[in-house]
N, C-alpha and C. Protein backbone atom coordinates (compact mmCIF):
# COMPACT_ATOMS: atom_id res chain seq x y z
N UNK A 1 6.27 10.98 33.13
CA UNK A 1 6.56 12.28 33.70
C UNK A 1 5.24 12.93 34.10
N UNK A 2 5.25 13.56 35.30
CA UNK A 2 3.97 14.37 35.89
C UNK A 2 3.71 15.80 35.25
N UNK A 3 2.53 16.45 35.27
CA UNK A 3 2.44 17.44 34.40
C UNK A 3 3.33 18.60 34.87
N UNK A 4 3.91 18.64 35.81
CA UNK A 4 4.95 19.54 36.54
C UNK A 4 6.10 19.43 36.09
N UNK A 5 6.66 17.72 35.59
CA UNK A 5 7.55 18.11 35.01
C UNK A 5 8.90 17.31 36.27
N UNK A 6 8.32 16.88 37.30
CA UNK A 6 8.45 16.08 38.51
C UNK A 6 8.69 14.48 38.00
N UNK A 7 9.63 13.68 38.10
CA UNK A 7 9.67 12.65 37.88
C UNK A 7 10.62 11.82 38.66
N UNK A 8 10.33 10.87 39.24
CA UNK A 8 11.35 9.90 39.85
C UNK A 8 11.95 8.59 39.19
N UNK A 9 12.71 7.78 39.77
CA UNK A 9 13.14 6.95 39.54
C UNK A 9 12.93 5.87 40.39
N UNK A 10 11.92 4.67 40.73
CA UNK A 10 11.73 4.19 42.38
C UNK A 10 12.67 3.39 42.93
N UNK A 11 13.71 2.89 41.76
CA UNK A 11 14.85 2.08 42.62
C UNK A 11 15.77 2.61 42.82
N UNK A 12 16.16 4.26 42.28
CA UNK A 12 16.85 5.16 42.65
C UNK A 12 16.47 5.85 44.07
N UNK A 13 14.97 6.18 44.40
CA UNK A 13 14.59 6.16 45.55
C UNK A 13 14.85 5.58 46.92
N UNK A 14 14.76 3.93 45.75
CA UNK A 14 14.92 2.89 47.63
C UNK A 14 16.62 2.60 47.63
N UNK A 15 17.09 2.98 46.41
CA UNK A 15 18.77 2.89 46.83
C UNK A 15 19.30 3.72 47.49
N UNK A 16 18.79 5.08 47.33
CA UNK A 16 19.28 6.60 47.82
C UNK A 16 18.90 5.81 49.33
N UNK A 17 17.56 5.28 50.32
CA UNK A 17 17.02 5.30 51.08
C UNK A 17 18.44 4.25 51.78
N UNK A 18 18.59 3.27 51.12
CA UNK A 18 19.36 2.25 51.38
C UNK A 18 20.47 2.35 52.06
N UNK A 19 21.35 2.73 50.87
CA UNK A 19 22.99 4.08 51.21
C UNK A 19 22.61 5.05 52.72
N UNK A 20 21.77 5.71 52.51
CA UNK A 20 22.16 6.63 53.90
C UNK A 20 22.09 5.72 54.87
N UNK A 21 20.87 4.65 55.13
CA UNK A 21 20.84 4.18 56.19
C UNK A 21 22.12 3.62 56.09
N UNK A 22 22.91 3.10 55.36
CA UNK A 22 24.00 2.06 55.61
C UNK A 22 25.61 3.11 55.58
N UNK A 23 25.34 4.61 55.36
CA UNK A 23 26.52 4.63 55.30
C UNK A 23 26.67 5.28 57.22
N UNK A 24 25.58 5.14 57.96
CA UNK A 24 26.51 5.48 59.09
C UNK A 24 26.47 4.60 59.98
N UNK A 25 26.64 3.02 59.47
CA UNK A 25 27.42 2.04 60.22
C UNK A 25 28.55 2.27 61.23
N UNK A 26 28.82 2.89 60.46
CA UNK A 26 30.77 3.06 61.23
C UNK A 26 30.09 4.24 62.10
N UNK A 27 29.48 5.17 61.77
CA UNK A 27 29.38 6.11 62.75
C UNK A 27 28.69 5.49 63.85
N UNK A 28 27.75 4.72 63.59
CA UNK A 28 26.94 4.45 64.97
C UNK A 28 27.84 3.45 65.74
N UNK A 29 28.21 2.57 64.93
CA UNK A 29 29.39 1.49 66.13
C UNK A 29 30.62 2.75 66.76
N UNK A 30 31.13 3.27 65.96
CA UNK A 30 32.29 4.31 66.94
C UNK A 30 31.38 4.98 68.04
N UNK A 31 30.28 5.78 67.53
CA UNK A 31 29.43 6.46 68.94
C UNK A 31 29.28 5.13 70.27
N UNK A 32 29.01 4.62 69.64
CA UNK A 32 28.59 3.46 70.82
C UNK A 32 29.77 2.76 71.74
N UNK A 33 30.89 2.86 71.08
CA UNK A 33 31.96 2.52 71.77
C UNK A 33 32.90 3.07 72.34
N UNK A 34 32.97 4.30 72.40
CA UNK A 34 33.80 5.62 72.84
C UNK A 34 34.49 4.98 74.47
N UNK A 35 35.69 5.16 73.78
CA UNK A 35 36.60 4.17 74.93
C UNK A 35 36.59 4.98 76.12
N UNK A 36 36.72 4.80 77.40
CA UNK A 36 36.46 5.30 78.62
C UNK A 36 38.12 5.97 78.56
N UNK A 37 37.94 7.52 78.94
CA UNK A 37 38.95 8.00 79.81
C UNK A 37 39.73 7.71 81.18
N UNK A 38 40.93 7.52 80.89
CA UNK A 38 41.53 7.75 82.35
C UNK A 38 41.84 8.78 82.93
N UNK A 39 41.56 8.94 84.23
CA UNK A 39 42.09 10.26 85.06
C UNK A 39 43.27 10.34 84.99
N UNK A 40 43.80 11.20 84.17
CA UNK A 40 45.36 11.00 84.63
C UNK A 40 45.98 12.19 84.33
N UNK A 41 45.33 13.29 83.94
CA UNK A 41 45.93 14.89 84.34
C UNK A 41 44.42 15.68 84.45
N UNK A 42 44.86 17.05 84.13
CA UNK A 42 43.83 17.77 84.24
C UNK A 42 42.85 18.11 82.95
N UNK A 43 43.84 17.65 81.94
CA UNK A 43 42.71 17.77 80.91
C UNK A 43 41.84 16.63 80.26
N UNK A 44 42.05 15.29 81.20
CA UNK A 44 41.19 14.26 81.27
C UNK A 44 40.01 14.51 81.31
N UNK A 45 39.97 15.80 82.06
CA UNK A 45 37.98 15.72 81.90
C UNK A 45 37.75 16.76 80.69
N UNK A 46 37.82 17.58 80.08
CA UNK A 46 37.94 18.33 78.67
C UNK A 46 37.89 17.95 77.99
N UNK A 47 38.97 16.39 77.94
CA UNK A 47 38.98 15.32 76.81
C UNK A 47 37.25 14.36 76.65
N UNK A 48 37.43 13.77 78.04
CA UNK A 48 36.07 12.97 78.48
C UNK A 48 34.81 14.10 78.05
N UNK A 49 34.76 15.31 78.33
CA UNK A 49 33.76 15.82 77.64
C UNK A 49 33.25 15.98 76.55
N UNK A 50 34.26 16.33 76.05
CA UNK A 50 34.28 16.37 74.07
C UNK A 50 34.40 15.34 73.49
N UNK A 51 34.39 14.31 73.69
CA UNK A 51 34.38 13.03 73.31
C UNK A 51 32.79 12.67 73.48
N UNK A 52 32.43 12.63 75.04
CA UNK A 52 30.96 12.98 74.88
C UNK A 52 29.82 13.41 73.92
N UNK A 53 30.56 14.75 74.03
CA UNK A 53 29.46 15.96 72.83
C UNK A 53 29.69 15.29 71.47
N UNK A 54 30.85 14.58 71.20
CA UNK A 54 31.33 13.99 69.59
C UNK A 54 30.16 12.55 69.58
N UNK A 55 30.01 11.96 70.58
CA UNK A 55 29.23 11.10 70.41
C UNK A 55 27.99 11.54 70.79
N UNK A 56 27.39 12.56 71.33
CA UNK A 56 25.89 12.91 71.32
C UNK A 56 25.66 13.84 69.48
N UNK A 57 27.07 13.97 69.50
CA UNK A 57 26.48 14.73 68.03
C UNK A 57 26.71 13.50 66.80
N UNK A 58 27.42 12.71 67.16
CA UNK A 58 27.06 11.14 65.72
C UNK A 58 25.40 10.38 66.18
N UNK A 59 25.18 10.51 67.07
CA UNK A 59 23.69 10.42 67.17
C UNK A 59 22.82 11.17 66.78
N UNK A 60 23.38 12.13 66.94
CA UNK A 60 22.06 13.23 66.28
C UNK A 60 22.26 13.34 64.29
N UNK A 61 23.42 13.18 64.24
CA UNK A 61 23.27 12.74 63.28
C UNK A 61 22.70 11.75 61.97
N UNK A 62 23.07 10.64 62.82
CA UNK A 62 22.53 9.15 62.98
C UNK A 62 21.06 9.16 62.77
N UNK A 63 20.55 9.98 63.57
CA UNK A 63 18.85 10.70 63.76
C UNK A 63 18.35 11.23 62.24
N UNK A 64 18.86 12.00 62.16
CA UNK A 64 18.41 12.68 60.70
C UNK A 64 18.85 12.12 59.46
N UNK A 65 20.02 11.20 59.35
CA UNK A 65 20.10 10.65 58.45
C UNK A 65 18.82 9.81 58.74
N UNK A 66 18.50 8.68 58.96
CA UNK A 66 17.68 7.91 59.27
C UNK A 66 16.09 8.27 59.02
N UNK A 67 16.00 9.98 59.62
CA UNK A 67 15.01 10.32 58.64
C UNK A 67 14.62 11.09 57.69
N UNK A 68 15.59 11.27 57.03
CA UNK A 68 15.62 11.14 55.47
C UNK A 68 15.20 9.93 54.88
N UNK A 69 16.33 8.89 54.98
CA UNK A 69 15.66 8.24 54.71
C UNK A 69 14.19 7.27 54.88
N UNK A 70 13.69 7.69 56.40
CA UNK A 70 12.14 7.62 55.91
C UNK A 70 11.53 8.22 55.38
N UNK A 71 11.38 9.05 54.78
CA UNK A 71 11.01 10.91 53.86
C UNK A 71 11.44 9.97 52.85
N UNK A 72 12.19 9.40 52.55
CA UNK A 72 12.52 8.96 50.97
C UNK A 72 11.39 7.44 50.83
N UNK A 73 11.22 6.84 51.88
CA UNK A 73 10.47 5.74 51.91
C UNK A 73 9.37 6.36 51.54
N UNK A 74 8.46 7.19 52.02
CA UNK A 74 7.24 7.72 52.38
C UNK A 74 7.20 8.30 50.57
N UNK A 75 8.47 9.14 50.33
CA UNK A 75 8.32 9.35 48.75
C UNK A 75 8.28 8.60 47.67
N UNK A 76 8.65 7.42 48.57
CA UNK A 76 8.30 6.02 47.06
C UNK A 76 7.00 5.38 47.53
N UNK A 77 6.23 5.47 48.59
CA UNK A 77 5.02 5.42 48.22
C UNK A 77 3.62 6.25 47.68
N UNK A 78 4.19 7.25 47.89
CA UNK A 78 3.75 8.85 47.33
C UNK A 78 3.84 8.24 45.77
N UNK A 79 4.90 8.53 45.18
CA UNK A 79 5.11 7.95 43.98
C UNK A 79 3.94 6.76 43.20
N UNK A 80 4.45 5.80 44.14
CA UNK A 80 3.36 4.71 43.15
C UNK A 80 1.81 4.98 43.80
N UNK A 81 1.80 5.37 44.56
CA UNK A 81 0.13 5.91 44.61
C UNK A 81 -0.40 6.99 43.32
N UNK A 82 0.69 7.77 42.99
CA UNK A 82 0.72 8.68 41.72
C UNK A 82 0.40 7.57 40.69
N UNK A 83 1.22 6.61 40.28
CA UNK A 83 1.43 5.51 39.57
C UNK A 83 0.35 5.38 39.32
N UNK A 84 -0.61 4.63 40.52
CA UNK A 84 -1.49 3.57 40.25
C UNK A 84 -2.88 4.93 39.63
N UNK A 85 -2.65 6.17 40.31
CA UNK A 85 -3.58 6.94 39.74
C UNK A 85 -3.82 7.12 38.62
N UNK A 86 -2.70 7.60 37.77
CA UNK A 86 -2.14 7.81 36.48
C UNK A 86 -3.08 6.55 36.07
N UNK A 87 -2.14 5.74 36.20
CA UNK A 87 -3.07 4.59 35.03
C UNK A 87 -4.23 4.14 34.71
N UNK A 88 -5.04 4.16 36.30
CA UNK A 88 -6.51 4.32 36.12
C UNK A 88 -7.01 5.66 35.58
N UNK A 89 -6.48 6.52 35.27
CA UNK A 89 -7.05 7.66 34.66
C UNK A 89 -6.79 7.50 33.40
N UNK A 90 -5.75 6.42 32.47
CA UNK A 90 -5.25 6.39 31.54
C UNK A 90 -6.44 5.23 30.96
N UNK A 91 -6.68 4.32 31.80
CA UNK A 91 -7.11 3.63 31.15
C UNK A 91 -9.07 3.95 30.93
N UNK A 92 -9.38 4.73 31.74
CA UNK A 92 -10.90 5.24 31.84
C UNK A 92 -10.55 6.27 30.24
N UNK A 93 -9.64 7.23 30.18
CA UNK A 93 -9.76 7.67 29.26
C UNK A 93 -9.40 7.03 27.82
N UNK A 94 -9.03 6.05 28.07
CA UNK A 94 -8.85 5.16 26.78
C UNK A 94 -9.90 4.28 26.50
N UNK A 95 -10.69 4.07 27.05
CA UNK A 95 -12.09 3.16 27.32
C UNK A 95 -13.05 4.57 26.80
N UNK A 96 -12.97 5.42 27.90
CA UNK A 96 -13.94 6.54 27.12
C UNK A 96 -13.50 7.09 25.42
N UNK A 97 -12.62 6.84 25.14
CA UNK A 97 -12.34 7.02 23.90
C UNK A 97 -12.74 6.56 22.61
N UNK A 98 -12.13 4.70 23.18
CA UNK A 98 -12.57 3.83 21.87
C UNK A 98 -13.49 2.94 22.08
N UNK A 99 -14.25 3.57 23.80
CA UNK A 99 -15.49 2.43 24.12
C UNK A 99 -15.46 1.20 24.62
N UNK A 100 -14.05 0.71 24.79
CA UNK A 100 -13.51 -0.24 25.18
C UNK A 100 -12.51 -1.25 24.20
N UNK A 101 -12.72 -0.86 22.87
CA UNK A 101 -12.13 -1.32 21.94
C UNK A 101 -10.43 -0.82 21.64
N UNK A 102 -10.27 -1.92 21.45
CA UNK A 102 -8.39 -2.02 21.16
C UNK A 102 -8.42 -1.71 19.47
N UNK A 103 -8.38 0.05 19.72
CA UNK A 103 -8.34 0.59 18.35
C UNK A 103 -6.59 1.13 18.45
């Protein structure tokens, strides 16, 4: 635990990272496939529009999930850079302590 009181978990990190990217599978294949309208009254184009905006907005979605989860990548290397600090500070002060001896 950090002196803040801040603590992670790193395979809870890269799973959280994992899951988002994977849960908008389905959203990105439906955006991408948005079946073509037929002309065939007047509210064909109302329909064709909003269908549109539904698939410019699962992209934008798509977008920010995606970076989150790089924000979560970037926080698991944040993390073990903390890590690797910590321990070299652990182990200088344990050397400055007992001199190098396994007391």
């Amino acid at each position: 635990m950090s002196e803040n009181g801040i603590r992670a978990d790193r395979d809870r990190l890269r799973g959280m990272a994992s899951a988002l990217r994977s849960s908008t599978d389905k959203l990105d294949a439906a955006a991408n496939n948005a079946a073509d309208m037929p002309q065939v009254s007047t509210s064909a184009e109302k329909v064709s529009h909003t269908l549109g905006e539904l698939s410019k907005t699962a992209g934008a979605v798509i977008a920010a999930i995606d970076e989150i989860a790089r924000d979560i990548d970037a926080s698991d290397g944040s993390y073990g850079e903390l890590d690797n600090r910590n321990a070299e500070r652990l182990r200088k002060e344990y050397y400055d302590e007992y001199g190098g001896r396994a007391d």
